[in-house]
Protein backbone atom coordinates (compact mmCIF):
# COMPACT_ATOMS: atom_id res chain seq x y z
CA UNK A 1 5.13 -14.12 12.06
CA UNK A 2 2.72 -17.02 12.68
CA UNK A 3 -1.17 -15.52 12.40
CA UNK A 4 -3.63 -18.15 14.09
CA UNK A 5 -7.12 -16.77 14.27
CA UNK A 6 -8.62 -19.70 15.35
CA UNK A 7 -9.60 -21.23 12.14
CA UNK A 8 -11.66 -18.21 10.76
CA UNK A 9 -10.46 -17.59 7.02
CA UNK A 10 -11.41 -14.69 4.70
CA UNK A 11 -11.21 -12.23 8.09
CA UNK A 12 -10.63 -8.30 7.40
CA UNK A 13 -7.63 -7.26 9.26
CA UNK A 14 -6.70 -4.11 10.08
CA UNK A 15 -2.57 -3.55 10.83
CA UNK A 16 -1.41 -1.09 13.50
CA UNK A 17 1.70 0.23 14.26
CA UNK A 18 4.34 2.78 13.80
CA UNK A 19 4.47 4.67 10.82
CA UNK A 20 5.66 8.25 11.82
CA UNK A 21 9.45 8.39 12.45
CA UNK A 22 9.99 4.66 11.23
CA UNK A 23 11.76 4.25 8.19
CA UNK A 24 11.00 0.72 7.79
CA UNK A 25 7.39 0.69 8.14
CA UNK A 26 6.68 -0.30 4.49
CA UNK A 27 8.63 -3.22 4.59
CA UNK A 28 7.14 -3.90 8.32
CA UNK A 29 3.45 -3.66 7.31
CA UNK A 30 3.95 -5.24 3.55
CA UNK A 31 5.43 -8.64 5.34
CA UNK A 32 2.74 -8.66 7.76
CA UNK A 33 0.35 -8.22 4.97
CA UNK A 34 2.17 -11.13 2.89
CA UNK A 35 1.59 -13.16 5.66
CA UNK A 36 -2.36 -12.29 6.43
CA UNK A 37 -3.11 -12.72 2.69
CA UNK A 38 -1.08 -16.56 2.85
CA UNK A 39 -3.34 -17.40 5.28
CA UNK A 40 -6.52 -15.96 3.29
CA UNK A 41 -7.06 -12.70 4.88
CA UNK A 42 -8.62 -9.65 3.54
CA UNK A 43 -5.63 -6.88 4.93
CA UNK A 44 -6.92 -3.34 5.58
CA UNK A 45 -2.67 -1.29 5.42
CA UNK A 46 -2.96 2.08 6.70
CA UNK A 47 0.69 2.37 5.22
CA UNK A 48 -0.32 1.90 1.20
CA UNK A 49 -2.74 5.24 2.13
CA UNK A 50 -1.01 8.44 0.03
CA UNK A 51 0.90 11.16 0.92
CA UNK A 52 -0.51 14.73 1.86
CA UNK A 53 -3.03 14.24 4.42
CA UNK A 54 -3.16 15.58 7.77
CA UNK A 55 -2.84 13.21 10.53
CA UNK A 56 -6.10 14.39 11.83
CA UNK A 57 -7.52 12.92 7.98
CA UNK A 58 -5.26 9.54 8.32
CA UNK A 59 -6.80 8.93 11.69
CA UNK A 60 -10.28 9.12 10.39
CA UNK A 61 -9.51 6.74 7.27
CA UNK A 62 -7.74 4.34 9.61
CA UNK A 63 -10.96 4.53 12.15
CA UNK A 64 -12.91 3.48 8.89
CA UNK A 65 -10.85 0.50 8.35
CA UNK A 66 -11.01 -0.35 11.62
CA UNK A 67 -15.06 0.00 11.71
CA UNK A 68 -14.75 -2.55 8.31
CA UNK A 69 -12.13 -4.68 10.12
CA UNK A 70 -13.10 -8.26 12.03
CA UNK A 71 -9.73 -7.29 13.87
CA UNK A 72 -6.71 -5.27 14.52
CA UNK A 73 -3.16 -6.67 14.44
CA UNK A 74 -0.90 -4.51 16.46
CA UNK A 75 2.65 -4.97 15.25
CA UNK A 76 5.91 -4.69 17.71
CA UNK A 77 6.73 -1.15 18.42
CA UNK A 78 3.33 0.03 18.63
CA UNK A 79 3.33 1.42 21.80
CA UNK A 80 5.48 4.28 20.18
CA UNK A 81 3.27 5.48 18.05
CA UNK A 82 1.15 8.19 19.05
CA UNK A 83 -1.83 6.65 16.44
CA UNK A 84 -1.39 3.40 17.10
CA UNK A 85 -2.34 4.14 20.68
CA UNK A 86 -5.04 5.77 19.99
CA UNK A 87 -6.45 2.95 17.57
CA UNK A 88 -5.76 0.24 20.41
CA UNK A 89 -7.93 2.52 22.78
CA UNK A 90 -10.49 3.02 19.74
CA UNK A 91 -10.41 -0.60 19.70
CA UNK A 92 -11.29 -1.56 23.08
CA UNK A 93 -13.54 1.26 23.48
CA UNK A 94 -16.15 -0.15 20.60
CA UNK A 95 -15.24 -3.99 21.45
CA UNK A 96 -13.14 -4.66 18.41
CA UNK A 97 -10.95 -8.12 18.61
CA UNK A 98 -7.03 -6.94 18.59
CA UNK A 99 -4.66 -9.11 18.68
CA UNK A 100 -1.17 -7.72 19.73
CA UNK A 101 2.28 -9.37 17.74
């Protein structure tokens, strides 16, 4: 995963995608971290957040990180994800840079 964003450094990035129903979304969203971080990024992980929350509760942390965020990375399969749709329309409905992987 090559991240170009144009030369900006130190960015806050916010990482969408599948969580629910994906077993391998820790690995998933901790390489796409690595690779933000070796290219100086600030990484905003909805999937280091703990256990026991609703998803009505995750949603409004992840909209808080996405407020903070200079942009959203959507990772592959995020179409199936019920609340990664939702933060791709949240995202285009306040003007928020997204880039989609």
């Amino acid at each position: 995963m090559t991240h170009d964003t144009g030369g900006k450094n130190n960015m806050k990035i916010y990482i969408a995608g599948k969580i629910t129903g994906n077993e391998n979304y820790r690995e998933e969203f901790a390489k796409a971290q690595a690779e933000l971080q070796k290219n100086g990024h600030i990484v905003l992980n909805p999937a280091v957040l703990p256990g026991g929350l609703t998803k009505a509760e995750y949603m409004r942390l992840c909209f808080q990180m996405i407020d903070i965020a200079d942009q959203v990375v959507l990772l592959p399969g995020w179409q199936d994800s019920e609340g990664a749709r939702l933060e791709e329309q949240y995202c285009r409905y306040i003007g928020k840079e997204v880039e989609y992987l």
